[in-house]
C-alpha atoms as a PDB file:
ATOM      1  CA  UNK A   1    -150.109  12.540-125.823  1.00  0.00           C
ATOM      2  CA  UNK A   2    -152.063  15.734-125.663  1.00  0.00           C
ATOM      3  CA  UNK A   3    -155.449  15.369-127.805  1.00  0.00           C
ATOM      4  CA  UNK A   4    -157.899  18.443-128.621  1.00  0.00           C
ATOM      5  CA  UNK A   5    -161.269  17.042-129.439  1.00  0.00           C
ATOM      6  CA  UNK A   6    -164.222  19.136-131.329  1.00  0.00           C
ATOM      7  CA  UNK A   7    -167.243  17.313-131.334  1.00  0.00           C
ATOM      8  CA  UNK A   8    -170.811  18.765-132.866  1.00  0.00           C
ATOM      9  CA  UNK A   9    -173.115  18.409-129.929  1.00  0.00           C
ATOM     10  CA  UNK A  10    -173.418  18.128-125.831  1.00  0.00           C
ATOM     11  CA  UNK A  11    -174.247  15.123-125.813  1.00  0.00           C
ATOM     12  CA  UNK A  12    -171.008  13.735-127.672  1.00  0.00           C
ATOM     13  CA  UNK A  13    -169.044  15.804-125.130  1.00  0.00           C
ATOM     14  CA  UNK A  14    -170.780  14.048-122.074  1.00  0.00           C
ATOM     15  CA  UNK A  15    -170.859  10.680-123.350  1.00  0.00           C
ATOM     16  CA  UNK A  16    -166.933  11.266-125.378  1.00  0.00           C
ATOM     17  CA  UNK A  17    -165.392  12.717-121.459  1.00  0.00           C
ATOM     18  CA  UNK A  18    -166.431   8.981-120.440  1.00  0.00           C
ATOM     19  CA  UNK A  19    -165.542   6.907-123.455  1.00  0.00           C
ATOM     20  CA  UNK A  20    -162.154   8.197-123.590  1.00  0.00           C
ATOM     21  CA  UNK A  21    -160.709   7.033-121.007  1.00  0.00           C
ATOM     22  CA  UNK A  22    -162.044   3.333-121.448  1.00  0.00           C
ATOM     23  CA  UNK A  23    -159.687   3.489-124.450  1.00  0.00           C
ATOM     24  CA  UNK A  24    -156.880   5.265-123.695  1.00  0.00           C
ATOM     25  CA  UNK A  25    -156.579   4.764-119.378  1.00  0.00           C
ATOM     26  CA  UNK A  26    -153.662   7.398-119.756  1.00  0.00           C
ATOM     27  CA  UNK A  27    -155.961  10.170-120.519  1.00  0.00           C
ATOM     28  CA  UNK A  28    -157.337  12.438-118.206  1.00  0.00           C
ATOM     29  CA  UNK A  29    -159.979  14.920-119.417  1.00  0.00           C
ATOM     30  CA  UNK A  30    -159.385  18.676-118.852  1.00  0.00           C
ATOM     31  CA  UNK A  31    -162.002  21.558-119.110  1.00  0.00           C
ATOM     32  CA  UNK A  32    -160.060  23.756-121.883  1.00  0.00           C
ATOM     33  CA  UNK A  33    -157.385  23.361-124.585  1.00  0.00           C
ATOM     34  CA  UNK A  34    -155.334  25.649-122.582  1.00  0.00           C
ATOM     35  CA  UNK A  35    -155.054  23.694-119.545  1.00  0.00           C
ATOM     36  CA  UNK A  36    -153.514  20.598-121.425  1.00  0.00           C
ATOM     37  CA  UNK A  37    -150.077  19.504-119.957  1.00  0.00           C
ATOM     38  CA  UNK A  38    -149.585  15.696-120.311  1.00  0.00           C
ATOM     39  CA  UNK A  39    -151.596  12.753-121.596  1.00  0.00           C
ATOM     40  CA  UNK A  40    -154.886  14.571-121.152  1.00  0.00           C
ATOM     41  CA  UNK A  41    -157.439  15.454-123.578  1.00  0.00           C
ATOM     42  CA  UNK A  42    -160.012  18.676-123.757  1.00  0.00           C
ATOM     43  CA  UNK A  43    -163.567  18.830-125.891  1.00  0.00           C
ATOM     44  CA  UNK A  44    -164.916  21.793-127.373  1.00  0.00           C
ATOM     45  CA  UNK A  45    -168.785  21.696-127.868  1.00  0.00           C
ATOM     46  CA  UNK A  46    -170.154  23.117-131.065  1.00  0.00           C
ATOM     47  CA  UNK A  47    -173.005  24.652-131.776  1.00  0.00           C
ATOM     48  CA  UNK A  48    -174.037  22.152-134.410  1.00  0.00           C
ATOM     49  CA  UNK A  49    -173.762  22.410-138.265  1.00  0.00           C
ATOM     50  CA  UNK A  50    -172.430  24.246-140.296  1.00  0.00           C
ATOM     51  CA  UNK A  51    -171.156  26.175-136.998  1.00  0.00           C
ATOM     52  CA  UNK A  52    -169.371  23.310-136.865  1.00  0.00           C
ATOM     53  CA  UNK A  53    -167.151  23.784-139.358  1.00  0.00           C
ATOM     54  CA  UNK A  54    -165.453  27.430-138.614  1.00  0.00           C
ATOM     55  CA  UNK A  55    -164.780  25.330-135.340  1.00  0.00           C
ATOM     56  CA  UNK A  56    -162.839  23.130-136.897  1.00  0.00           C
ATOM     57  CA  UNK A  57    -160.758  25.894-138.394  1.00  0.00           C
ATOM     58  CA  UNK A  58    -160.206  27.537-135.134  1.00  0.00           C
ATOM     59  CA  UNK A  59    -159.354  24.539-134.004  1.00  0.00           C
ATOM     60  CA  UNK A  60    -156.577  23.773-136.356  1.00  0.00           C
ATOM     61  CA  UNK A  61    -154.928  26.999-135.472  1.00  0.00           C
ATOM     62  CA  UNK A  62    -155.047  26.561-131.914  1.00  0.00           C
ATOM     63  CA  UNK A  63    -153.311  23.227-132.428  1.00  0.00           C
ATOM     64  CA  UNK A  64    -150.523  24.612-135.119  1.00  0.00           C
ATOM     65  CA  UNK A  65    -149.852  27.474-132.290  1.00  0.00           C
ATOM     66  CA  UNK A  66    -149.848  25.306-129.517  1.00  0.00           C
ATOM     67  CA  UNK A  67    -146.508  22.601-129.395  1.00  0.00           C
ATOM     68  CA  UNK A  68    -148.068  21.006-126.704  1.00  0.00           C
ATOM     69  CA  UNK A  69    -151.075  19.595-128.476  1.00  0.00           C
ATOM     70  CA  UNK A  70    -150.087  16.465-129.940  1.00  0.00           C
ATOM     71  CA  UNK A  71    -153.846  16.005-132.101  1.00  0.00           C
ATOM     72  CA  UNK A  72    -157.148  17.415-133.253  1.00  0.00           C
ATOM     73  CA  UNK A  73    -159.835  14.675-133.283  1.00  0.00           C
ATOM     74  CA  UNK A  74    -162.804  16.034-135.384  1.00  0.00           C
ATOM     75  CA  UNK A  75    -166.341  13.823-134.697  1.00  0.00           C
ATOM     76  CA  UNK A  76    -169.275  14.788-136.763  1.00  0.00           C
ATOM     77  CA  UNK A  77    -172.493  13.059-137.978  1.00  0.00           C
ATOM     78  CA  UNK A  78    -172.917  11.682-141.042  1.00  0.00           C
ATOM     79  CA  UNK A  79    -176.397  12.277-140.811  1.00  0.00           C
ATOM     80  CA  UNK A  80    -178.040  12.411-144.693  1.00  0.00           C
ATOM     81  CA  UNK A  81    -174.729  12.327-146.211  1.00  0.00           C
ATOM     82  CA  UNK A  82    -172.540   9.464-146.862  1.00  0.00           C
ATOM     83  CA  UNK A  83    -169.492   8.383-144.409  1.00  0.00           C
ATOM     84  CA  UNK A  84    -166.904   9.088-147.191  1.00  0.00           C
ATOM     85  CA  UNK A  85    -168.682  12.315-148.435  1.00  0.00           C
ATOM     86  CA  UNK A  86    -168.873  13.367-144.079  1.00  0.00           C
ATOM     87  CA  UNK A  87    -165.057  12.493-143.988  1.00  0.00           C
ATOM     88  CA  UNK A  88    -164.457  14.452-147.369  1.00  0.00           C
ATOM     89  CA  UNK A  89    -166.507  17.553-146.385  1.00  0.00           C
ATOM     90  CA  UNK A  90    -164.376  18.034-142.307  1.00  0.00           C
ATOM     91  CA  UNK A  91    -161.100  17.065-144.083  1.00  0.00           C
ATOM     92  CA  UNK A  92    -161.554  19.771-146.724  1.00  0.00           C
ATOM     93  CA  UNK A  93    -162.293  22.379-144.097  1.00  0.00           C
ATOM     94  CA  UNK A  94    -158.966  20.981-142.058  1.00  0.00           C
ATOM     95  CA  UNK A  95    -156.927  21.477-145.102  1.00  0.00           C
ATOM     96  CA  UNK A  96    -158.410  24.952-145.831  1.00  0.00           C
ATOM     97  CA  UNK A  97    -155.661  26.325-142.648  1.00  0.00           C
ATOM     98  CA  UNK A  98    -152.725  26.488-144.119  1.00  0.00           C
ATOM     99  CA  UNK A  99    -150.707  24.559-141.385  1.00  0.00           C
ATOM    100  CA  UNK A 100    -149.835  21.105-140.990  1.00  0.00           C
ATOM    101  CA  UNK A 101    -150.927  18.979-137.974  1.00  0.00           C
ATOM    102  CA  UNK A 102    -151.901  15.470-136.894  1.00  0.00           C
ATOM    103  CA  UNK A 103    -155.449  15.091-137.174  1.00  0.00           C
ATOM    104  CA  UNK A 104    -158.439  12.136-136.649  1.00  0.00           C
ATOM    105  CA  UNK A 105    -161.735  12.355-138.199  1.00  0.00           C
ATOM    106  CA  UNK A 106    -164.439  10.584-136.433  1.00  0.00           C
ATOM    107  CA  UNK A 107    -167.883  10.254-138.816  1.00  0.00           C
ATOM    108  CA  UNK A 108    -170.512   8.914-136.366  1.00  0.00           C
ATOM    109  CA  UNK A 109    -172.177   6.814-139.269  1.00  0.00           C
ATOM    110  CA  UNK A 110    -174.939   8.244-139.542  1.00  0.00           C
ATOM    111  CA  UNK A 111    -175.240   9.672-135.466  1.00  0.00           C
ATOM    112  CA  UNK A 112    -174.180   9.139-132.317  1.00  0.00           C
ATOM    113  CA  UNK A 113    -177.484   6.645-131.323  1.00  0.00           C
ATOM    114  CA  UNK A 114    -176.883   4.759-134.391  1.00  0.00           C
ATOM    115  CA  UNK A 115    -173.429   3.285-131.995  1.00  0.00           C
ATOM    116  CA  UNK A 116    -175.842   2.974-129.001  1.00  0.00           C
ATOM    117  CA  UNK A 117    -178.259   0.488-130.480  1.00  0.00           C
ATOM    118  CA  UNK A 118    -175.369  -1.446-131.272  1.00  0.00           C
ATOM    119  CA  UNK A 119    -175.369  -2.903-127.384  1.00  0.00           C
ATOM    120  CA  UNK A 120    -177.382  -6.290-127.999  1.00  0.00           C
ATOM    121  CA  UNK A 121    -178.084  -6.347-124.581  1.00  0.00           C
ATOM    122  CA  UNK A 122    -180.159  -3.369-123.836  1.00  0.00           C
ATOM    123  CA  UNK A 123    -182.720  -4.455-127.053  1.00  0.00           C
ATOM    124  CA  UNK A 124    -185.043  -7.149-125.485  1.00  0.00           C
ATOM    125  CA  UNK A 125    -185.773  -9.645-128.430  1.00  0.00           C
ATOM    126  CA  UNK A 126    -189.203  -9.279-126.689  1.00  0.00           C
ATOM    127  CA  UNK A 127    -189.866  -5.953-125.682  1.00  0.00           C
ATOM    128  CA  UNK A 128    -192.880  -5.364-123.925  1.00  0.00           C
ATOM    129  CA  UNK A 129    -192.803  -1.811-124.733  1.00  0.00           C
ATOM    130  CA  UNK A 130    -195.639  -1.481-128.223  1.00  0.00           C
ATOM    131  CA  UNK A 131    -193.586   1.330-129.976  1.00  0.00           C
ATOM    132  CA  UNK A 132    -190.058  -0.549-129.561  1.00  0.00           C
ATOM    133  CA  UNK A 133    -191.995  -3.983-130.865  1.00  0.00           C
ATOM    134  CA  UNK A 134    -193.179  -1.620-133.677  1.00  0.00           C
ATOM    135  CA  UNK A 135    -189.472  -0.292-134.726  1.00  0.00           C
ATOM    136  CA  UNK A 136    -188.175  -4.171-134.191  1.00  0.00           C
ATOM    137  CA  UNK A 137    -190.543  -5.429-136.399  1.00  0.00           C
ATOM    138  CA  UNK A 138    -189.587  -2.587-138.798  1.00  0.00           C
ATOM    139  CA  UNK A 139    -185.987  -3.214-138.514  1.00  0.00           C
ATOM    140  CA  UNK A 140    -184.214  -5.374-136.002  1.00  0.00           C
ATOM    141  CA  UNK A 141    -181.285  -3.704-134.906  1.00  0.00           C
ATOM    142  CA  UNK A 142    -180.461  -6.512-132.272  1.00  0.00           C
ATOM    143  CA  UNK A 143    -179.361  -8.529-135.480  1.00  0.00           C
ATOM    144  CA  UNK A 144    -178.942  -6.059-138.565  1.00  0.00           C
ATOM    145  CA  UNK A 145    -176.677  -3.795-138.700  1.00  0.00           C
ATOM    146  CA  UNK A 146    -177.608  -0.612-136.744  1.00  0.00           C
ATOM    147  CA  UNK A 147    -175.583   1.752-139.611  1.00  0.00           C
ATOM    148  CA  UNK A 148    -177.995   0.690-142.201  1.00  0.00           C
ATOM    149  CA  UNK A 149    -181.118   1.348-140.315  1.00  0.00           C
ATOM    150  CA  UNK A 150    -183.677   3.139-142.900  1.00  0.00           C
ATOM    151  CA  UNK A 151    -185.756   6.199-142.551  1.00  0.00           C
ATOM    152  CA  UNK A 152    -189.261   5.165-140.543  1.00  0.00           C
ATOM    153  CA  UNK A 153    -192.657   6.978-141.584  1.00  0.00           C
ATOM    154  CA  UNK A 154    -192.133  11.071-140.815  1.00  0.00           C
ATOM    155  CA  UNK A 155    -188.476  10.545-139.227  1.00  0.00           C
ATOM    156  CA  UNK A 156    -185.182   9.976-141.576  1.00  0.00           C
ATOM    157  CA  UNK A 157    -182.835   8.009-140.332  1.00  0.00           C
ATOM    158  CA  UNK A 158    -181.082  10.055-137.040  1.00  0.00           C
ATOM    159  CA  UNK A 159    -183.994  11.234-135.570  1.00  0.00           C
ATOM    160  CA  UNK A 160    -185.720   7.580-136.167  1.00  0.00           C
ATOM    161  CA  UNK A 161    -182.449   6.139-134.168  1.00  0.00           C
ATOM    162  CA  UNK A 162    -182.960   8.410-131.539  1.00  0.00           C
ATOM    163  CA  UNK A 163    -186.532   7.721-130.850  1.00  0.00           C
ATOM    164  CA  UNK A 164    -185.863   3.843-131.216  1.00  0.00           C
ATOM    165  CA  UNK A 165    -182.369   3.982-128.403  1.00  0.00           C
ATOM    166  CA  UNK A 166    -185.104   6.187-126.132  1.00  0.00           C
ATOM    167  CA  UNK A 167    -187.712   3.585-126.581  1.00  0.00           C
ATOM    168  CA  UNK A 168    -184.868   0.869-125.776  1.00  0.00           C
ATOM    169  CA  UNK A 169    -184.313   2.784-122.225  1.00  0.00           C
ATOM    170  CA  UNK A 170    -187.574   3.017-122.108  1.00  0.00           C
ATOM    171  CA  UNK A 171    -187.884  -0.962-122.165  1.00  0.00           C
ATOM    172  CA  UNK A 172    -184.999  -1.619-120.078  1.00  0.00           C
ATOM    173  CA  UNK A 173    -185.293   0.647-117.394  1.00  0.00           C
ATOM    174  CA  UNK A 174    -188.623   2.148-117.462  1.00  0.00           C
ATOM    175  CA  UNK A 175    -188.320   6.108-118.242  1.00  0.00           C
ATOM    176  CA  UNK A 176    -186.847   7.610-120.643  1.00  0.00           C
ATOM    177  CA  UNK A 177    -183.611   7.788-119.483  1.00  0.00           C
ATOM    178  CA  UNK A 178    -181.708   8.977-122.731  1.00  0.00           C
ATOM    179  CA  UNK A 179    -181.377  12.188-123.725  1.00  0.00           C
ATOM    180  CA  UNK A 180    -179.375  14.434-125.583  1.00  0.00           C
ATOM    181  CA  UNK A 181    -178.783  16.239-122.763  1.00  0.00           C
ATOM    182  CA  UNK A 182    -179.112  13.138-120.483  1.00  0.00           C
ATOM    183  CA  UNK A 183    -177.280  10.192-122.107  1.00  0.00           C
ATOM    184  CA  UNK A 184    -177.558   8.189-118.989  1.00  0.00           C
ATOM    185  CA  UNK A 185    -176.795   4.350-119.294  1.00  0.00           C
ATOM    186  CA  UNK A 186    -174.902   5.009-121.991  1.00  0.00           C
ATOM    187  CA  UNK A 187    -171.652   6.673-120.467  1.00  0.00           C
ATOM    188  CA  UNK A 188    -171.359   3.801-118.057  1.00  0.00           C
ATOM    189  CA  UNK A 189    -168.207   0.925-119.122  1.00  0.00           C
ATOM    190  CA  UNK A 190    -169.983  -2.205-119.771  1.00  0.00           C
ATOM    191  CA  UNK A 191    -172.523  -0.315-122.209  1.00  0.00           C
ATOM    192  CA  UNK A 192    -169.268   0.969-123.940  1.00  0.00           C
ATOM    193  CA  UNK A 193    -167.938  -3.011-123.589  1.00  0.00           C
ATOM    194  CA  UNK A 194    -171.005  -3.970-125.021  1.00  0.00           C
ATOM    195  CA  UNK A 195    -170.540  -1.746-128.392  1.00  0.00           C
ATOM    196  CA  UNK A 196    -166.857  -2.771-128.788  1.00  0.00           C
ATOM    197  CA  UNK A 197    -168.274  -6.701-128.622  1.00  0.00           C
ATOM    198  CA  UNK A 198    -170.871  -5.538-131.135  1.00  0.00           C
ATOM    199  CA  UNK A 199    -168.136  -4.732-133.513  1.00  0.00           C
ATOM    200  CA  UNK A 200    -165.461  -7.507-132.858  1.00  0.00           C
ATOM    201  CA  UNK A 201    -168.269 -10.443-133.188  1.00  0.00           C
ATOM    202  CA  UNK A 202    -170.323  -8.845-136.125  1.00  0.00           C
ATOM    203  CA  UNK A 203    -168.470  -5.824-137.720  1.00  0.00           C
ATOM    204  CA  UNK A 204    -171.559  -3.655-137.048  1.00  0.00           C
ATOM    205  CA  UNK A 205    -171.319   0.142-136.363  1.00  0.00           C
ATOM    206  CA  UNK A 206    -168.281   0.088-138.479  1.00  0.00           C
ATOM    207  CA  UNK A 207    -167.604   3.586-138.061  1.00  0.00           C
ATOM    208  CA  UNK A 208    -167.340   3.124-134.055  1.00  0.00           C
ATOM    209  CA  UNK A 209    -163.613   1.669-135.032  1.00  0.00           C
ATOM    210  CA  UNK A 210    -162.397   5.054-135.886  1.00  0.00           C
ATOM    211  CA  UNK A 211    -163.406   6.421-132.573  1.00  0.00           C
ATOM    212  CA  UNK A 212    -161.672   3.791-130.886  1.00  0.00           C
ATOM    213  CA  UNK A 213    -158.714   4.397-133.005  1.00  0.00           C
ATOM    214  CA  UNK A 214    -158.198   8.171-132.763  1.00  0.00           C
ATOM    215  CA  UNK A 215    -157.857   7.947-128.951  1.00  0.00           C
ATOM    216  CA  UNK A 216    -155.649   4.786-129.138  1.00  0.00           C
END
């Protein structure tokens, strides 16, 4: 199984080269499409949305052309949108090359953090850090559901989860260890065992099931 991935940002790409393989162990990760031969996998960076989406087209036809790719696996964020009307939107663009392939769509509902805050382990239930009490007090993502968490004050919803998973490194280690450039902690196996237990105990970060499934 060959799989050609095209995610929407750098940090998917770090954090997905590491996540892979804890699902699949047969899959090595390669630096370019071209250079898949057997049970490896390549990512392709974006440069965000819409960008994005001619990706995905070029993507598709690099697939079609190429016998040895097995599957595209498309992950975008949700973001404002809903996880159906995300799904809708990459599927459309698939469909819009006139070719048939095998194809996964990942929707990070609503981003990529929204999964991170999902590890119950890294969220003290008593932070000592004042913002991170603040945003626990607001919503409590070591108990609700990190995919519904609401807009907070001036942030909507992704940028608030990205400020509340940096004040959560914050807490736990004492810098601000993530990063979208830096992801840190968060490419390491028992954070990714952590989110999997997150979703088998509580069905939380839903949408963390169909990255799990695209690369089984």
């Amino acid at each position: 199984m060959n799989i050609y991935v095209v995610v929407e940002g750098k940090s998917e790409k770090k954090v997905y080269m590491t996540w892979i393989p804890y699902v699949n162990p047969d899959l090595t990760y390669v630096d370019h499409p071209a250079e898949l031969e057997a049970n490896q996998f390549a990512i392709v960076s974006s440069m965000g949305y819409p960008q994005y989406l001619e990706d995905v087209e070029r993507a598709v036809e690099d697939v079609a052309s190429n016998a040895v790719i097995d599957r595209l696996v498309v992950a975008i964020d949700s973001e404002n949108m809903t996880k159906e009307e995300k799904y809708l939107e990459v599927e459309e663009r698939i469909h819009s090359v006139d070719t048939d392939i095998e194809y996964r769509i990942v929707v990070q509902h609503f981003c990529l953090e929204t999964w991170a805050l999902g590890n119950r382990r890294v969220v003290a239930p008593l932070p000592n850090d004042a913002e991170l009490k603040r945003y626990k007090t607001f919503y409590d993502v070591r108990v609700r559901d990190p995919e519904d968490l609401p807009p907070f004050e001036e942030w909507n919803r992704a940028k608030f989860a990205y400020q509340y998973l940096r004040r959560v490194f914050v807490d736990r280690w004492g810098s601000f260890t993530y990063s979208k450039s830096n992801p840190g902690q968060l490419t390491s196996k028992p954070y990714f065992d952590q989110l999997q237990r997150r979703l088998s105990d509580t069905g939380h970060i839903e949408s963390f099931e169909d990255f799990c499934s695209a690369f089984s």
